[in-house]
PDB file of N, CA and C in Angstrom:
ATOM      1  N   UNK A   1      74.807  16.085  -3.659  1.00  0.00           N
ATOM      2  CA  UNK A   1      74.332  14.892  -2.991  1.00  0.00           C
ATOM      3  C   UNK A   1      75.042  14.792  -1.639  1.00  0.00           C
ATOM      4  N   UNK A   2      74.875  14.737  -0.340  1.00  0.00           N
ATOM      5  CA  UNK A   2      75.098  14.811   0.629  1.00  0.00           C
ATOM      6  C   UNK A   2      75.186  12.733   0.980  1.00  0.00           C
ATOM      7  N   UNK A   3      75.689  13.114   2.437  1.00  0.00           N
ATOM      8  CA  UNK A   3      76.504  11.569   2.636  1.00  0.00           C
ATOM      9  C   UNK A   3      75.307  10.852   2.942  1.00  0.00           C
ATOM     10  N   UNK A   4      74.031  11.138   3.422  1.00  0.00           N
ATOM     11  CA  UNK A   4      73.368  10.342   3.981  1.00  0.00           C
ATOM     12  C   UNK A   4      72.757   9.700   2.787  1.00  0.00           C
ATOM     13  N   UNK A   5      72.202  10.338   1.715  1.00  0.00           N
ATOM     14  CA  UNK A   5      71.668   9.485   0.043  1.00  0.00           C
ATOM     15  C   UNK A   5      73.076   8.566  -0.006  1.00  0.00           C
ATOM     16  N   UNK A   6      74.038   9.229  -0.256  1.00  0.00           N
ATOM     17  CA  UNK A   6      75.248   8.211  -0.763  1.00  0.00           C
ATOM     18  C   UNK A   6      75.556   7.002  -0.003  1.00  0.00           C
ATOM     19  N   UNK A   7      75.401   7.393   1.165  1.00  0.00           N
ATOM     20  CA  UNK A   7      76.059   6.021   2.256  1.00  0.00           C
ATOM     21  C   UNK A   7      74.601   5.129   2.385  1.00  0.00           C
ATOM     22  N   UNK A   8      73.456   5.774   2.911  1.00  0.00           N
ATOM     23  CA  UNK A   8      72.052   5.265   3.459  1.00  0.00           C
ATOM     24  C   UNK A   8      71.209   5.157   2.370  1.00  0.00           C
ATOM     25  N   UNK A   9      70.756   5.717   1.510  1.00  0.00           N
ATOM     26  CA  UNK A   9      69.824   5.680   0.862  1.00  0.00           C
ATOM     27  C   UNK A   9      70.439   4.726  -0.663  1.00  0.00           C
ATOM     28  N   UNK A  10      71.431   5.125  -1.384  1.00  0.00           N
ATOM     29  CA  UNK A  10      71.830   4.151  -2.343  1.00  0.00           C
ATOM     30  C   UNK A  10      71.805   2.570  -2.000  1.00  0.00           C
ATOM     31  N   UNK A  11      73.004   2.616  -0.942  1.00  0.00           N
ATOM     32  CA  UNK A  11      72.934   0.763  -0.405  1.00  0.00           C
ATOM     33  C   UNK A  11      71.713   0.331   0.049  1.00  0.00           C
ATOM     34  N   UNK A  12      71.061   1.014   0.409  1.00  0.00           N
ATOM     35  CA  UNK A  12      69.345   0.252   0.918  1.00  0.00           C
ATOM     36  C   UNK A  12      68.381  -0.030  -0.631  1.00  0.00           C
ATOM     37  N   UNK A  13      69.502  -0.121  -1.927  1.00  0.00           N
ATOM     38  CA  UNK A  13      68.406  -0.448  -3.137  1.00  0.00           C
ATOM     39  C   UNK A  13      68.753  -1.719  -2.752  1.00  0.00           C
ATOM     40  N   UNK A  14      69.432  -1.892  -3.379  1.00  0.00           N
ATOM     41  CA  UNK A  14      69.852  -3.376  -3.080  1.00  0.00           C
ATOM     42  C   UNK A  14      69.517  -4.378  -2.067  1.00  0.00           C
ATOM     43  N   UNK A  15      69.283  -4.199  -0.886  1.00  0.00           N
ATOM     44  CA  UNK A  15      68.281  -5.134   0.002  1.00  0.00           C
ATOM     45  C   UNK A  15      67.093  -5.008  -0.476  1.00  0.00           C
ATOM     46  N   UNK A  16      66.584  -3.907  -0.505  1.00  0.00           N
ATOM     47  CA  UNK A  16      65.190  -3.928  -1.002  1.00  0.00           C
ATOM     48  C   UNK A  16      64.539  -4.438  -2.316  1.00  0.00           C
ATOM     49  N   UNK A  17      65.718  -4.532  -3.020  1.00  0.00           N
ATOM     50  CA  UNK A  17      65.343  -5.620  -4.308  1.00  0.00           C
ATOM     51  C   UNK A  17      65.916  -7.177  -4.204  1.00  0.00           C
ATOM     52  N   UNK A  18      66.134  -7.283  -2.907  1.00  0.00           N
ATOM     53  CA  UNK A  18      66.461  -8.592  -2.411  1.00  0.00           C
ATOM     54  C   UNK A  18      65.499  -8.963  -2.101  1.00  0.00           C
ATOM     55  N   UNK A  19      64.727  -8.853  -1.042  1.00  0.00           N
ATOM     56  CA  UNK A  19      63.700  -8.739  -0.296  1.00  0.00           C
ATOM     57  C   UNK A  19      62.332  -8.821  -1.435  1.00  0.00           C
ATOM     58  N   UNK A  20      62.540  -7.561  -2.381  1.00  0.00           N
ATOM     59  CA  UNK A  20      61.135  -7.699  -3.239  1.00  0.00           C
ATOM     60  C   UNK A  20      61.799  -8.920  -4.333  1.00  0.00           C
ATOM     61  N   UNK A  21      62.121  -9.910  -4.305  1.00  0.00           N
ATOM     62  CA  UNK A  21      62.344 -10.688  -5.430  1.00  0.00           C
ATOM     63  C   UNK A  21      62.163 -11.957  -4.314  1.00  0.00           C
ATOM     64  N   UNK A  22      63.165 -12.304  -3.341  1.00  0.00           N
ATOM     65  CA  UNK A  22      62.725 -13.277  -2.670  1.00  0.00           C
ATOM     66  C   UNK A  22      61.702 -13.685  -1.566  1.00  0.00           C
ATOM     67  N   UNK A  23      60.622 -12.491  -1.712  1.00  0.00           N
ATOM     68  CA  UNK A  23      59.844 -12.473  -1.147  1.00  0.00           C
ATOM     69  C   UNK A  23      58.064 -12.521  -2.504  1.00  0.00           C
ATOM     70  N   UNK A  24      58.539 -12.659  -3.724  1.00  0.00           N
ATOM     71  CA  UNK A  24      57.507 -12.220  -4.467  1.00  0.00           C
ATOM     72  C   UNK A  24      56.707 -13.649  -4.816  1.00  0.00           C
ATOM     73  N   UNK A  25      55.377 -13.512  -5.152  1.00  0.00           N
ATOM     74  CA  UNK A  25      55.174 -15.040  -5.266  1.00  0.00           C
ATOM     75  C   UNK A  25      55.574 -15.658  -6.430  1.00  0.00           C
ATOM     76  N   UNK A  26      55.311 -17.044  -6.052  1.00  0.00           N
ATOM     77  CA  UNK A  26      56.000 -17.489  -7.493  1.00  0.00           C
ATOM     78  C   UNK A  26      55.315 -17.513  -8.592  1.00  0.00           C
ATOM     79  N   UNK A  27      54.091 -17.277  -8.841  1.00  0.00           N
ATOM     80  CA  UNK A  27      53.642 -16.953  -9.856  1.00  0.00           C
ATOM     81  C   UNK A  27      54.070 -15.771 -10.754  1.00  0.00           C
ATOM     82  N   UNK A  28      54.953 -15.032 -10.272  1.00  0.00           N
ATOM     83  CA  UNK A  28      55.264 -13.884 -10.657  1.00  0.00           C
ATOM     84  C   UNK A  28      56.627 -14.437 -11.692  1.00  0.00           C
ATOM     85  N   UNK A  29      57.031 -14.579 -10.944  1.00  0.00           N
ATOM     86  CA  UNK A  29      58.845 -15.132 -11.463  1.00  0.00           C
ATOM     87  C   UNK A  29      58.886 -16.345 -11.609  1.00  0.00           C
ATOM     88  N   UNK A  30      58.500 -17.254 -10.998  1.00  0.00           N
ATOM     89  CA  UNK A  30      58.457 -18.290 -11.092  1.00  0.00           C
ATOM     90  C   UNK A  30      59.801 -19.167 -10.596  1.00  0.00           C
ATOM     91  N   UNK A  31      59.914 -20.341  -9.559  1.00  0.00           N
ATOM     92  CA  UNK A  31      60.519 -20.414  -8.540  1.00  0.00           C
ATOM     93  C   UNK A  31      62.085 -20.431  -8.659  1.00  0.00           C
ATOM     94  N   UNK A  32      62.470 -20.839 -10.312  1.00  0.00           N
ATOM     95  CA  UNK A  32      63.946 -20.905 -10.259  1.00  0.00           C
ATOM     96  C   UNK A  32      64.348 -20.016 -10.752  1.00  0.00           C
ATOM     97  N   UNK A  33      63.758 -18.491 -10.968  1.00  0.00           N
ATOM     98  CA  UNK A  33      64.254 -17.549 -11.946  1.00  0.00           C
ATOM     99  C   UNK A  33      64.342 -16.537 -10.401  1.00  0.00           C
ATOM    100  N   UNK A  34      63.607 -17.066  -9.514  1.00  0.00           N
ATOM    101  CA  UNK A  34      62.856 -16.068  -8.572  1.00  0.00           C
ATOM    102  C   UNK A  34      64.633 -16.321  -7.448  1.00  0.00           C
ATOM    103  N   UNK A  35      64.621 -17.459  -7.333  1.00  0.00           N
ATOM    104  CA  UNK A  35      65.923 -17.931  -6.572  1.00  0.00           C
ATOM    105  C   UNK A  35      67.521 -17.653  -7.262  1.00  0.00           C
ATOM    106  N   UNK A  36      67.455 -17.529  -8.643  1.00  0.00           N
ATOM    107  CA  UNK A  36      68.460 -17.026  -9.298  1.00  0.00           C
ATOM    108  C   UNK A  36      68.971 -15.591  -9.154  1.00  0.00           C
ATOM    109  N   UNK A  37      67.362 -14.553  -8.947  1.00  0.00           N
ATOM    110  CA  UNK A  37      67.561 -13.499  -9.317  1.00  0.00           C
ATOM    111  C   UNK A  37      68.064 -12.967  -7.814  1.00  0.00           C
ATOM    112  N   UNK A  38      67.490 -13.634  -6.441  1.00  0.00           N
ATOM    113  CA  UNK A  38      68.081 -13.591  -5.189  1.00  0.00           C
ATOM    114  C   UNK A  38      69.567 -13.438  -5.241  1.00  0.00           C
ATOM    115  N   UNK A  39      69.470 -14.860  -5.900  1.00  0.00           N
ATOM    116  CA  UNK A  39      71.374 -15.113  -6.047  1.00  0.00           C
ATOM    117  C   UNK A  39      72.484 -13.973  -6.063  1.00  0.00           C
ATOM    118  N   UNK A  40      72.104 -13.593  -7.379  1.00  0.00           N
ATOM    119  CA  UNK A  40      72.864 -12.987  -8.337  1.00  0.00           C
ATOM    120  C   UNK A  40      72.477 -11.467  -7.397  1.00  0.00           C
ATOM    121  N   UNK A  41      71.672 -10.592  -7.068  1.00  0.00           N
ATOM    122  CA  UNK A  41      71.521  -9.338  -6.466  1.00  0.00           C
ATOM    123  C   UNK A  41      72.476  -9.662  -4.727  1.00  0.00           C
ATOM    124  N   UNK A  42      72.371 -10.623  -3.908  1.00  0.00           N
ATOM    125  CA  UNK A  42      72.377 -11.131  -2.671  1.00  0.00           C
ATOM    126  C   UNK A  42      74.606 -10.940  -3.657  1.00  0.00           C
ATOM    127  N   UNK A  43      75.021 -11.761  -4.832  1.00  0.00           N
ATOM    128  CA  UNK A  43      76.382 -11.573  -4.488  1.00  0.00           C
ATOM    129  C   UNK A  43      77.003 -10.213  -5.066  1.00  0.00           C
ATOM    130  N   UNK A  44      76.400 -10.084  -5.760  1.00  0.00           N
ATOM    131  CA  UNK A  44      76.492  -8.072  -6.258  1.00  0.00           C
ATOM    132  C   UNK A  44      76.853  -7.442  -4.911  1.00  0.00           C
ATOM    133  N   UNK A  45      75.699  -7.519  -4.411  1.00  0.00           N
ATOM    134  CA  UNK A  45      75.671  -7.141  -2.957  1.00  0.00           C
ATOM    135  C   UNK A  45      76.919  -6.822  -1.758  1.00  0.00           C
ATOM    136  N   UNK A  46      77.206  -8.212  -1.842  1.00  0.00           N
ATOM    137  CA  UNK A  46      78.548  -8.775  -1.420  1.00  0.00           C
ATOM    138  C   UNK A  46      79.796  -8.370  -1.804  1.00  0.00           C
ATOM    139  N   UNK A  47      79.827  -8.275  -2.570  1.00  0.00           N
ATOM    140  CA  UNK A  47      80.682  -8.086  -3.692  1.00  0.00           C
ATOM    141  C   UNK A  47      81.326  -6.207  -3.096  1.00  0.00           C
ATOM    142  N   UNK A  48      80.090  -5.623  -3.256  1.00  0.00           N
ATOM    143  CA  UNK A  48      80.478  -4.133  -3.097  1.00  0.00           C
ATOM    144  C   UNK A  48      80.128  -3.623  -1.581  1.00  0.00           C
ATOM    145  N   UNK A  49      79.846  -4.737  -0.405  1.00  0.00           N
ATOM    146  CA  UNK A  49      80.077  -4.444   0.769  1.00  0.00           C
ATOM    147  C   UNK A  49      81.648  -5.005   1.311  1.00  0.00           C
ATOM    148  N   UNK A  50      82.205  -5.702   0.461  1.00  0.00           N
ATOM    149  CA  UNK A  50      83.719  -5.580   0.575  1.00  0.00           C
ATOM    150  C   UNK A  50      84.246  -4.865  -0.039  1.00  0.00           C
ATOM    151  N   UNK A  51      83.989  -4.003  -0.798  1.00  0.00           N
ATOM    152  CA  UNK A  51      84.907  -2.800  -1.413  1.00  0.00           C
ATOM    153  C   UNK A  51      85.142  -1.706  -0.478  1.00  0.00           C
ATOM    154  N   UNK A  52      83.142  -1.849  -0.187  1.00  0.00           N
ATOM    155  CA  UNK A  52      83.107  -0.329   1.272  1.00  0.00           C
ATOM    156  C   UNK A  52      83.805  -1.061   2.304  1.00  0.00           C
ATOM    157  N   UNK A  53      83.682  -2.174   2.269  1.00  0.00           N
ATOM    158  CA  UNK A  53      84.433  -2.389   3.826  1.00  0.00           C
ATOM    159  C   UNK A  53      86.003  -1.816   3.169  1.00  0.00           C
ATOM    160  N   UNK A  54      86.523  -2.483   2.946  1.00  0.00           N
ATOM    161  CA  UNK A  54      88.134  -2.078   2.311  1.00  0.00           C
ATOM    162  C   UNK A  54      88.428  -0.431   2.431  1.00  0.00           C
ATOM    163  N   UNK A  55      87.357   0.070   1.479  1.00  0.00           N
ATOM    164  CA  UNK A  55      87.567   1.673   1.689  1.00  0.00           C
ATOM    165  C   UNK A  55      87.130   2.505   3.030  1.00  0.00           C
ATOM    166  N   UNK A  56      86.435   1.808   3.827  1.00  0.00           N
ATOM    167  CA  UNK A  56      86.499   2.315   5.166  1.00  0.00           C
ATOM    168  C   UNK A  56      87.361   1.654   5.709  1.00  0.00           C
ATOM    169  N   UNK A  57      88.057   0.817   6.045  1.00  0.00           N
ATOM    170  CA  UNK A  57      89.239   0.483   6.555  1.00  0.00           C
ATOM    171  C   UNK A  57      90.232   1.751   6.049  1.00  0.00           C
ATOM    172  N   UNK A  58      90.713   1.892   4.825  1.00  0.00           N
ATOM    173  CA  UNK A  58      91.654   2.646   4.392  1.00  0.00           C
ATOM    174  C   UNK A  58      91.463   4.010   4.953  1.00  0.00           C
ATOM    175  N   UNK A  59      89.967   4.457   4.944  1.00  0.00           N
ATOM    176  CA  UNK A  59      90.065   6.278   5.254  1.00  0.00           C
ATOM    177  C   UNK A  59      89.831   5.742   7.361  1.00  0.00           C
ATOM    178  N   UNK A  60      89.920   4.403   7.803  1.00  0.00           N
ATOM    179  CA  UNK A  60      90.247   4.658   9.048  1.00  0.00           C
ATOM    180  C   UNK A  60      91.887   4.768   8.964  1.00  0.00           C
ATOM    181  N   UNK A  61      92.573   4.143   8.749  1.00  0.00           N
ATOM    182  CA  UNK A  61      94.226   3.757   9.137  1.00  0.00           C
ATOM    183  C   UNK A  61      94.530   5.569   8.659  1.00  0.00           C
ATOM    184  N   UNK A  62      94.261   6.127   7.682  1.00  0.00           N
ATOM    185  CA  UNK A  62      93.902   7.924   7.367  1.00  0.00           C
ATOM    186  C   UNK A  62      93.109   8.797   8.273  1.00  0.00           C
ATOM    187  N   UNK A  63      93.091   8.206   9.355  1.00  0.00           N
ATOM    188  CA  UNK A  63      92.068   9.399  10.806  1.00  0.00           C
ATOM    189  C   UNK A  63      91.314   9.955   9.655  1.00  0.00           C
ATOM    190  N   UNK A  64      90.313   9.662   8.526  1.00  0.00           N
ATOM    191  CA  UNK A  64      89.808  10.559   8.370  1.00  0.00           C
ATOM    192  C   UNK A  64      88.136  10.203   9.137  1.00  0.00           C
ATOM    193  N   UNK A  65      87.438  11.359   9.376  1.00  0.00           N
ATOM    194  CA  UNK A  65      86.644  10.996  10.463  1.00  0.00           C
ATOM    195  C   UNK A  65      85.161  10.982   9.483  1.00  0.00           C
ATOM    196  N   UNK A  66      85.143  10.608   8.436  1.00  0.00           N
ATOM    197  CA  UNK A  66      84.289   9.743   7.317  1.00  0.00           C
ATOM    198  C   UNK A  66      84.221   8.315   7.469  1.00  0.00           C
ATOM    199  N   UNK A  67      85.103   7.986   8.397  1.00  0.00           N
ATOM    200  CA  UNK A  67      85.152   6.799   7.649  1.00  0.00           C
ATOM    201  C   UNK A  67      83.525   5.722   8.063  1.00  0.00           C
ATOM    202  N   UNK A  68      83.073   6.174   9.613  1.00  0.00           N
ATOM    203  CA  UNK A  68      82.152   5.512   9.769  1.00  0.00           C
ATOM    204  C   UNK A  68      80.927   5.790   8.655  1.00  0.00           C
ATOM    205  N   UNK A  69      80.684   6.455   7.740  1.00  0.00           N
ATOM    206  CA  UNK A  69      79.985   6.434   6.984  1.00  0.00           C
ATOM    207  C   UNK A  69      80.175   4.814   5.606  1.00  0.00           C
ATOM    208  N   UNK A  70      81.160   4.807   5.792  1.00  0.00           N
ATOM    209  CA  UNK A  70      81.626   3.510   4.975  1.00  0.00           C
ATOM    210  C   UNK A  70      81.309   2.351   5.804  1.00  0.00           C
ATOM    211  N   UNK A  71      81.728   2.571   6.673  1.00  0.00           N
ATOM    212  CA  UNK A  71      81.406   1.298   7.479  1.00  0.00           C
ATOM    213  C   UNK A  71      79.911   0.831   7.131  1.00  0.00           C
ATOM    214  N   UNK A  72      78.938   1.979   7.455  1.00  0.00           N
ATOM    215  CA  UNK A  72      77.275   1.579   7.371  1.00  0.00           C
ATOM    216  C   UNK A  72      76.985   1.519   6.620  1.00  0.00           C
ATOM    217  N   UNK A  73      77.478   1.987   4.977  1.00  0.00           N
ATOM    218  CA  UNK A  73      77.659   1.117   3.844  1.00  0.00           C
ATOM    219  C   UNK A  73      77.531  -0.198   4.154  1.00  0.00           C
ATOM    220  N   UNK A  74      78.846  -0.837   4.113  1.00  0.00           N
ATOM    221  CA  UNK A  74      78.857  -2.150   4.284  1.00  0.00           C
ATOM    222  C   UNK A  74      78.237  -2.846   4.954  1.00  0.00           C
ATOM    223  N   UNK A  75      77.965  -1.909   5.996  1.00  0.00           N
ATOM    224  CA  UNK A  75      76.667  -3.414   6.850  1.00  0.00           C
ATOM    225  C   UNK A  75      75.484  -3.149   6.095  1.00  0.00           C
ATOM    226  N   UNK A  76      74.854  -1.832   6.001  1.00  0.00           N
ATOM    227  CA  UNK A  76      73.942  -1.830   4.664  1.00  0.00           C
ATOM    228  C   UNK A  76      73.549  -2.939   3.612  1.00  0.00           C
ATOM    229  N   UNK A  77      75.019  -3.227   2.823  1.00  0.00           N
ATOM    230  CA  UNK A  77      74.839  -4.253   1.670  1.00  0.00           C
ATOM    231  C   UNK A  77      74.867  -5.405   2.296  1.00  0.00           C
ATOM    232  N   UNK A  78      75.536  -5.793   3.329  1.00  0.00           N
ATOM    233  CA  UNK A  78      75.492  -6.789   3.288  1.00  0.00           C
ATOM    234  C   UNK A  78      74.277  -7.796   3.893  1.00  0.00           C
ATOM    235  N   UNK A  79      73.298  -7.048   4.323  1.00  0.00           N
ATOM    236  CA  UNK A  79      71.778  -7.542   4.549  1.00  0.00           C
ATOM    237  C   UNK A  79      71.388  -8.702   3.587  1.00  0.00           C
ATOM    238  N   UNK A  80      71.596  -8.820   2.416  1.00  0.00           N
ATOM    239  CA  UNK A  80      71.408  -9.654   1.391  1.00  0.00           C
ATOM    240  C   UNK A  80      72.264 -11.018   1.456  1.00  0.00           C
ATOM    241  N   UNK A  81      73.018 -10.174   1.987  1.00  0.00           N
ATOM    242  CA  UNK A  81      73.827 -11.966   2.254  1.00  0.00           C
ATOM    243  C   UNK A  81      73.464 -12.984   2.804  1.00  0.00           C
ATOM    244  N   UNK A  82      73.317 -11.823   4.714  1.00  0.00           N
ATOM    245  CA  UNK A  82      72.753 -12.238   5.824  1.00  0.00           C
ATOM    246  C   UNK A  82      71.659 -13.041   5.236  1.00  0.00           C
ATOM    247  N   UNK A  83      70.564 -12.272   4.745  1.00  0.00           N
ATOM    248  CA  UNK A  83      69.822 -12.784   4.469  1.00  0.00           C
ATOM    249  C   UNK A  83      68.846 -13.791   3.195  1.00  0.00           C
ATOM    250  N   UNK A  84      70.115 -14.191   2.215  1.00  0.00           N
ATOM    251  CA  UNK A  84      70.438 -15.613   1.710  1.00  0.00           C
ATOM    252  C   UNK A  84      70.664 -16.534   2.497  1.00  0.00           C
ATOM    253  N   UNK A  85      71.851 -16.055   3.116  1.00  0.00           N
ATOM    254  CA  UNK A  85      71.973 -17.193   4.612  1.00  0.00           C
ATOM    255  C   UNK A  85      70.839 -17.662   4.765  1.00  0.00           C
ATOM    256  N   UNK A  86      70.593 -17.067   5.713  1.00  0.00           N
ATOM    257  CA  UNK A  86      68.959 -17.795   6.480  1.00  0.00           C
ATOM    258  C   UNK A  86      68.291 -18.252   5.609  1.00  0.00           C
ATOM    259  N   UNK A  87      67.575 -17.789   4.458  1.00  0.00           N
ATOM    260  CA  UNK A  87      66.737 -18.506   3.822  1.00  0.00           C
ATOM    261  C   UNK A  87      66.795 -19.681   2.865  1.00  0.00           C
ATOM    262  N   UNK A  88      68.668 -19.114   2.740  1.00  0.00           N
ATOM    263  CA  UNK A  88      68.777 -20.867   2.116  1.00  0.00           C
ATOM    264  C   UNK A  88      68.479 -21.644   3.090  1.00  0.00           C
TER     265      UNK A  88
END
């Protein structure tokens, strides 16, 4: 598995099942299961764009020259946040 699936393609599930849940109609989910399930994916989310942030911090203060791959991790996940924000 090469860095671009690991860094780019894994963290982009997670917005995208942000996005397909708080974007689905409510007939589907129905409006408080539909806003729960936002919730709960949006702090997961969160949750493990501060880990990557943390671990790209660490392999920076380590010159190792990976580290910007962590970084875009974390802005990656954290789309879900961003975008709880706004829509709350």
């Amino acid at each position: 598995m090469n860095r671009f699936t690991r860094h780019i393609v894994f963290p982009l599930i997670l917005p995208l099942m942000f996005f397909a849940a708080a974007f689905s109609p409510v007939e589907v989910l129905g409006c408080r299961n539909r806003g729960l399930l936002a919730l709960a994916i949006s702090f997961i989310s969160g949750l493990l764009a501060l880990g990557t942030a943390f671990k790209g911090i660490k392999e920076r203060t380590q010159n190792n020259s990976g580290s910007y791959w962590w970084v875009l991790s974390a802005l990656i996940l954290a789309i879900p946040v961003v975008g709880m924000i706004l829509l709350a």
